[in-house]
N, C-alpha and C. Protein backbone atom coordinates (compact mmCIF):
# COMPACT_ATOMS: atom_id res chain seq x y z
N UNK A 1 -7.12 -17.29 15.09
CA UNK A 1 -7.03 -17.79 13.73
C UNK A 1 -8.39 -17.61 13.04
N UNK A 2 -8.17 -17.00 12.02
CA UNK A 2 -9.65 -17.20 10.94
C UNK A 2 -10.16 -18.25 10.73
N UNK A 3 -10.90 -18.19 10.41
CA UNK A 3 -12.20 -19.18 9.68
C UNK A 3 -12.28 -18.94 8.12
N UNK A 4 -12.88 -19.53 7.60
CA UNK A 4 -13.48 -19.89 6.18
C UNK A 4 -15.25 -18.99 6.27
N UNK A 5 -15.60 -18.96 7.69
CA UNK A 5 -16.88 -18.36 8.04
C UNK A 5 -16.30 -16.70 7.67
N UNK A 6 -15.52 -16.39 8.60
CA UNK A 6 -15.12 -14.85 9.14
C UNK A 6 -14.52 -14.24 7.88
N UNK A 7 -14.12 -15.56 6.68
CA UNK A 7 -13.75 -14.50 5.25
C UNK A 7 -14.94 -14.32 4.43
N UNK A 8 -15.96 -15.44 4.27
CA UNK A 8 -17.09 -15.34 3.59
C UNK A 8 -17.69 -13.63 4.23
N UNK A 9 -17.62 -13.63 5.95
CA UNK A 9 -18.39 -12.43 6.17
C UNK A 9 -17.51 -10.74 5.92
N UNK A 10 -16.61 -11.15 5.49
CA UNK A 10 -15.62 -10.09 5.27
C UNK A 10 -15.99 -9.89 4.07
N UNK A 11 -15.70 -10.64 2.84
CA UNK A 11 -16.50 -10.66 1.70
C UNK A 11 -17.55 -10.25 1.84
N UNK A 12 -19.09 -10.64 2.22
CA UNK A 12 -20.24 -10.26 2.34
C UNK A 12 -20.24 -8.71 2.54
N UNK A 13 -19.48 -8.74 3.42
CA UNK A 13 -20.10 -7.41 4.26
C UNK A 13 -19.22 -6.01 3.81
N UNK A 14 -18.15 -6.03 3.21
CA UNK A 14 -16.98 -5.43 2.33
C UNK A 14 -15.88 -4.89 3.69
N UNK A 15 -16.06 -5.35 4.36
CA UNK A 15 -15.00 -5.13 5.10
C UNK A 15 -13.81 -5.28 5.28
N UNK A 16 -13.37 -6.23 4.19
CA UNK A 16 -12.05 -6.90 3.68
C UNK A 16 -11.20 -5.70 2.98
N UNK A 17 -12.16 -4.22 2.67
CA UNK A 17 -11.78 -3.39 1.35
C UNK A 17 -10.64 -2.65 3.19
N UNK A 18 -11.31 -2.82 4.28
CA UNK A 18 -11.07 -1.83 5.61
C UNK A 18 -9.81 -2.06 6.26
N UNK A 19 -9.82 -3.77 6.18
CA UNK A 19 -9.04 -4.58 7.03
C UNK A 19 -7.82 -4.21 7.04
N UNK A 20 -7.01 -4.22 8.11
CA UNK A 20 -5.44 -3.90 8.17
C UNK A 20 -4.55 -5.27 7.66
N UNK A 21 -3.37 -4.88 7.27
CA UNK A 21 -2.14 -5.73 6.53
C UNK A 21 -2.66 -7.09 7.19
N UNK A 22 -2.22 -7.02 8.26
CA UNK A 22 -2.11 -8.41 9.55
C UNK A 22 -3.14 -9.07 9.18
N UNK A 23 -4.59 -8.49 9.01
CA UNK A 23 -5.80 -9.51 8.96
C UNK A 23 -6.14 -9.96 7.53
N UNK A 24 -5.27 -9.08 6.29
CA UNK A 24 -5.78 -9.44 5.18
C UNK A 24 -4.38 -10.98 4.72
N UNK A 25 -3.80 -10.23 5.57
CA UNK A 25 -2.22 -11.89 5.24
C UNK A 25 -2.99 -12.84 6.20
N UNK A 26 -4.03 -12.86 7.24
CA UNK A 26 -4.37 -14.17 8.14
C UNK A 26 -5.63 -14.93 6.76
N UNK A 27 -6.23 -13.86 6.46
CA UNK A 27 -7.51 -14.18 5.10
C UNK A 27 -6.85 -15.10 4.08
N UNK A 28 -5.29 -14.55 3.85
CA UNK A 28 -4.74 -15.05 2.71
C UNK A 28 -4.13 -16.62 3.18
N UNK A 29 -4.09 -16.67 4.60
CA UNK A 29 -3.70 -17.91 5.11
C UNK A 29 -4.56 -18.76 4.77
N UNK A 30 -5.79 -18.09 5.24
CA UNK A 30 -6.69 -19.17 5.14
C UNK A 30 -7.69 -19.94 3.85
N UNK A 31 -7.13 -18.74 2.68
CA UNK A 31 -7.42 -18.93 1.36
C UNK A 31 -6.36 -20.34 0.99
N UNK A 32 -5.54 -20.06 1.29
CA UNK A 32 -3.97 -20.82 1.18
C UNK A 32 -3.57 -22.35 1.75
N UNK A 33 -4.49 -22.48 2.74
CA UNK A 33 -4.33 -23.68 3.61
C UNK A 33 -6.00 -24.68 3.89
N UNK A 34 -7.01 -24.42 3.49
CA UNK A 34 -8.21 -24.54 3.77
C UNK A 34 -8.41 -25.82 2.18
N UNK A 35 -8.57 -26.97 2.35
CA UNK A 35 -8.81 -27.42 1.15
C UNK A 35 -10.09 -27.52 0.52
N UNK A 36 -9.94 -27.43 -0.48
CA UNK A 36 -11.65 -27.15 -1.76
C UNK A 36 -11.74 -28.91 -2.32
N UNK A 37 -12.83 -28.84 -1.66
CA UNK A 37 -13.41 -30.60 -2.64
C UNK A 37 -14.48 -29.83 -3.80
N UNK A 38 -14.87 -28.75 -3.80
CA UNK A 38 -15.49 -28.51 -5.09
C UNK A 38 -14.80 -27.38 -5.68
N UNK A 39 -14.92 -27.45 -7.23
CA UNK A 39 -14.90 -26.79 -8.17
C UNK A 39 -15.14 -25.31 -8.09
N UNK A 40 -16.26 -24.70 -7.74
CA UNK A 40 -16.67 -23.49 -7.56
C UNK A 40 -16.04 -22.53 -6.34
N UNK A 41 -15.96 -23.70 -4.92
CA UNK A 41 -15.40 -23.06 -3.81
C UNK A 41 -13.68 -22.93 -4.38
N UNK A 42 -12.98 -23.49 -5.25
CA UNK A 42 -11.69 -23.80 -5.51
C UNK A 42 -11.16 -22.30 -6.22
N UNK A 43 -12.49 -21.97 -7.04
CA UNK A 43 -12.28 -21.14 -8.03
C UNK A 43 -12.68 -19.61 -7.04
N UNK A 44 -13.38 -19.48 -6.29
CA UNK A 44 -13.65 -18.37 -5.41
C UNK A 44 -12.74 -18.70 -4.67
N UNK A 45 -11.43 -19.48 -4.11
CA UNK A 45 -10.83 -19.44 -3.48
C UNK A 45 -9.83 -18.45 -3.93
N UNK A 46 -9.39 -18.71 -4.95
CA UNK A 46 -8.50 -18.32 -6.15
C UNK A 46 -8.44 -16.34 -6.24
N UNK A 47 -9.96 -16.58 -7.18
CA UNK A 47 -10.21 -15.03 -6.75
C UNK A 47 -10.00 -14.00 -5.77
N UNK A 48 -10.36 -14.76 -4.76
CA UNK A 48 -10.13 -13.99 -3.30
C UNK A 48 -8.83 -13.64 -3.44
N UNK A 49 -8.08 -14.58 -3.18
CA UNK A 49 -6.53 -14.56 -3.08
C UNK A 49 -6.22 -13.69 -4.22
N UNK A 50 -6.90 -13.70 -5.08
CA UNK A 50 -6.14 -12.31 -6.17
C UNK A 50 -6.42 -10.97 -5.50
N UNK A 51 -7.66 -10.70 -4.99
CA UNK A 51 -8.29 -9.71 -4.35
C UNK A 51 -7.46 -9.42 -3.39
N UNK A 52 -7.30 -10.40 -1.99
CA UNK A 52 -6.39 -9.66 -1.21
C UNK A 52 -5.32 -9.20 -1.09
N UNK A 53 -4.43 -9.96 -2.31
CA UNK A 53 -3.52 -9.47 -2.77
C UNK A 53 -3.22 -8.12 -3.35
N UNK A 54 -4.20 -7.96 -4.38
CA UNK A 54 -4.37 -6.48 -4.90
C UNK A 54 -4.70 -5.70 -3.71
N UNK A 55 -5.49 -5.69 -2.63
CA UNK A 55 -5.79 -4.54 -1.69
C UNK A 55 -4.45 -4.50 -0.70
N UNK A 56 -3.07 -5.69 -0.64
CA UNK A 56 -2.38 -5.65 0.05
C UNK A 56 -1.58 -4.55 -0.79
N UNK A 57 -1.31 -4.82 -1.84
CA UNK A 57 -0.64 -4.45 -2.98
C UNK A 57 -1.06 -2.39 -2.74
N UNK A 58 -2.44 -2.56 -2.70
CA UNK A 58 -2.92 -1.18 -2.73
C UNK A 58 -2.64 -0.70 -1.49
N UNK A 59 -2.03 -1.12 -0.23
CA UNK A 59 -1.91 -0.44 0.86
C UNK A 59 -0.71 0.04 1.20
N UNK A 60 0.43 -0.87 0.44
CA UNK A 60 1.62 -0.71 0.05
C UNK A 60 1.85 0.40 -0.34
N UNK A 61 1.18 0.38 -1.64
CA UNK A 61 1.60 1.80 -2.53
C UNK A 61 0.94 2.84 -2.19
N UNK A 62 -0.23 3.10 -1.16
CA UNK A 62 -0.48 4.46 -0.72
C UNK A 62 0.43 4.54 0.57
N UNK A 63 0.93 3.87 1.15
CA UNK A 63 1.93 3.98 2.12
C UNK A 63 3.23 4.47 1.79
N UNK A 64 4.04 4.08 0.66
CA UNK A 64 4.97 4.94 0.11
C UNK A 64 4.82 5.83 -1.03
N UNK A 65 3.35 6.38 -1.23
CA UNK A 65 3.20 7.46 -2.07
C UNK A 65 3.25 8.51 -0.88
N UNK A 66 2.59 8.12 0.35
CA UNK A 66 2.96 9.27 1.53
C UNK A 66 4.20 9.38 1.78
N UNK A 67 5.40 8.72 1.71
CA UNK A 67 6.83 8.76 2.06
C UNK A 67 7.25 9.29 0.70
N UNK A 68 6.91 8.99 -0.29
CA UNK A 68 7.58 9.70 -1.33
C UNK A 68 7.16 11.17 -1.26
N UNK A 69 5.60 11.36 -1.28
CA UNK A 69 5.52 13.17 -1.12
C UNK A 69 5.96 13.89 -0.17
N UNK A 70 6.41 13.26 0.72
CA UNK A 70 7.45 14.17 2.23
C UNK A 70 9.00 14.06 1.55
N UNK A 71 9.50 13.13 0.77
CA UNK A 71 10.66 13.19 0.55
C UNK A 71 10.71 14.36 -0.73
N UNK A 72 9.59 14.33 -1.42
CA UNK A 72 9.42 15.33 -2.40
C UNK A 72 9.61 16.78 -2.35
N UNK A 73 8.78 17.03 -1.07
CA UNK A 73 8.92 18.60 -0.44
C UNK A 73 9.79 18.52 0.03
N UNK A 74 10.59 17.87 0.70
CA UNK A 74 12.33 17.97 1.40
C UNK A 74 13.18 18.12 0.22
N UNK A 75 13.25 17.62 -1.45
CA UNK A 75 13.76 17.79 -2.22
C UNK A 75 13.88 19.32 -2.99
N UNK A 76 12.38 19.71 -2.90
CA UNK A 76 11.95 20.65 -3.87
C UNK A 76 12.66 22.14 -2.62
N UNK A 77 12.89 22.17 -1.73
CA UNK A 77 12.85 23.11 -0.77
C UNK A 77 14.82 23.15 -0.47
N UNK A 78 15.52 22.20 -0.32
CA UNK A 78 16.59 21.75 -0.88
C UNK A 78 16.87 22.37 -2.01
N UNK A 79 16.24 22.22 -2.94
CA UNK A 79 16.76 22.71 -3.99
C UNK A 79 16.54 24.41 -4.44
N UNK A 80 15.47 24.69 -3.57
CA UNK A 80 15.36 26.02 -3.80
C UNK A 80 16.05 26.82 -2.98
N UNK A 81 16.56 26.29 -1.93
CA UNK A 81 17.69 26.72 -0.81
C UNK A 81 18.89 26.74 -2.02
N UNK A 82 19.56 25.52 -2.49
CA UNK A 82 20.53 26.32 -3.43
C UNK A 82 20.65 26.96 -4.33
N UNK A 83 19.39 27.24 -5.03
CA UNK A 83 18.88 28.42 -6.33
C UNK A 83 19.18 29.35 -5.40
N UNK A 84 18.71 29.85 -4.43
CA UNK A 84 19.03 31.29 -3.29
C UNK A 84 20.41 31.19 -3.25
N UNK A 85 20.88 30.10 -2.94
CA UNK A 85 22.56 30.07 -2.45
C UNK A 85 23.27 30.78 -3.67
N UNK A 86 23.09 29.76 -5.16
CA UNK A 86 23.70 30.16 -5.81
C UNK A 86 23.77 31.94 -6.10
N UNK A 87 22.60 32.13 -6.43
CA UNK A 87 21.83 33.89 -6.14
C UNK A 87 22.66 34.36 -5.42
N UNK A 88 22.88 34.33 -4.21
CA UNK A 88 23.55 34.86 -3.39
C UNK A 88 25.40 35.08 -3.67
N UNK A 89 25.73 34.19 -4.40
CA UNK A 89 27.15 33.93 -4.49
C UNK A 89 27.04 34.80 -5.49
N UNK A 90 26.15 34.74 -6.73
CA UNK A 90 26.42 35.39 -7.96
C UNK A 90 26.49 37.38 -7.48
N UNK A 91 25.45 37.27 -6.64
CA UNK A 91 25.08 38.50 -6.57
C UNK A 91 26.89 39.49 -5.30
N UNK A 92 27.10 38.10 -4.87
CA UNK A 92 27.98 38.88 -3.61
C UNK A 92 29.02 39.35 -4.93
N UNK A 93 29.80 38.21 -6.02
CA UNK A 93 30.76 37.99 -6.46
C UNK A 93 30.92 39.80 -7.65
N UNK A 94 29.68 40.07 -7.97
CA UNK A 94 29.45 40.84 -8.68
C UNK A 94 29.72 42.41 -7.61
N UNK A 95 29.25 42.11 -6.59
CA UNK A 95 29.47 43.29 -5.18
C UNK A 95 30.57 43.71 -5.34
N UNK A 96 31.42 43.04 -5.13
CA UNK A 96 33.08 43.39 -4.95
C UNK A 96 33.85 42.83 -6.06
């Protein structure tokens, strides 16, 4: 389990930008469950939690921008297989 120490040094040190899914949702636990008696720690609590959110957010969407560009070239190649096909039909139909 995290600490309140081990996110300050994640912060500090930018390693939070590195961290995998699993450790940035344990960060967000501990943003989430850790209570603030001051003002300032309440409000950097806050922030954070927007932050890891956005970098969760950002790992998401380069993860299915890679699944979308493989489904892309399977589309585009698909489709140029039936531009040939059709080609082919036009050209046989005209043969005979």
């Amino acid at each position: 389990m995290l600490t309140w120490e081990n996110l300050n040094d994640a912060f500090a040190s930018g390693s939070v930008r590195t961290a995998p899914d699993s450790e940035l949702l344990e960060y967000l636990q501990v943003c989430s469950t850790i209570a603030m008696h001051n003002d300032r720690l309440d409000a950097l609590s806050i922030n954070r939690t927007i932050t890891l959110n956005a970098l969760l957010t950002e790992n998401f969407l380069r993860r299915e921008s890679r699944a979308t560009g493989k489904l892309t070239w399977v589309v585009i190649i698909l489709a140029v297989l039936n531009v040939v096909g059709i080609g082919v039909q036009i050209w046989l139909s005209l043969r005979y």
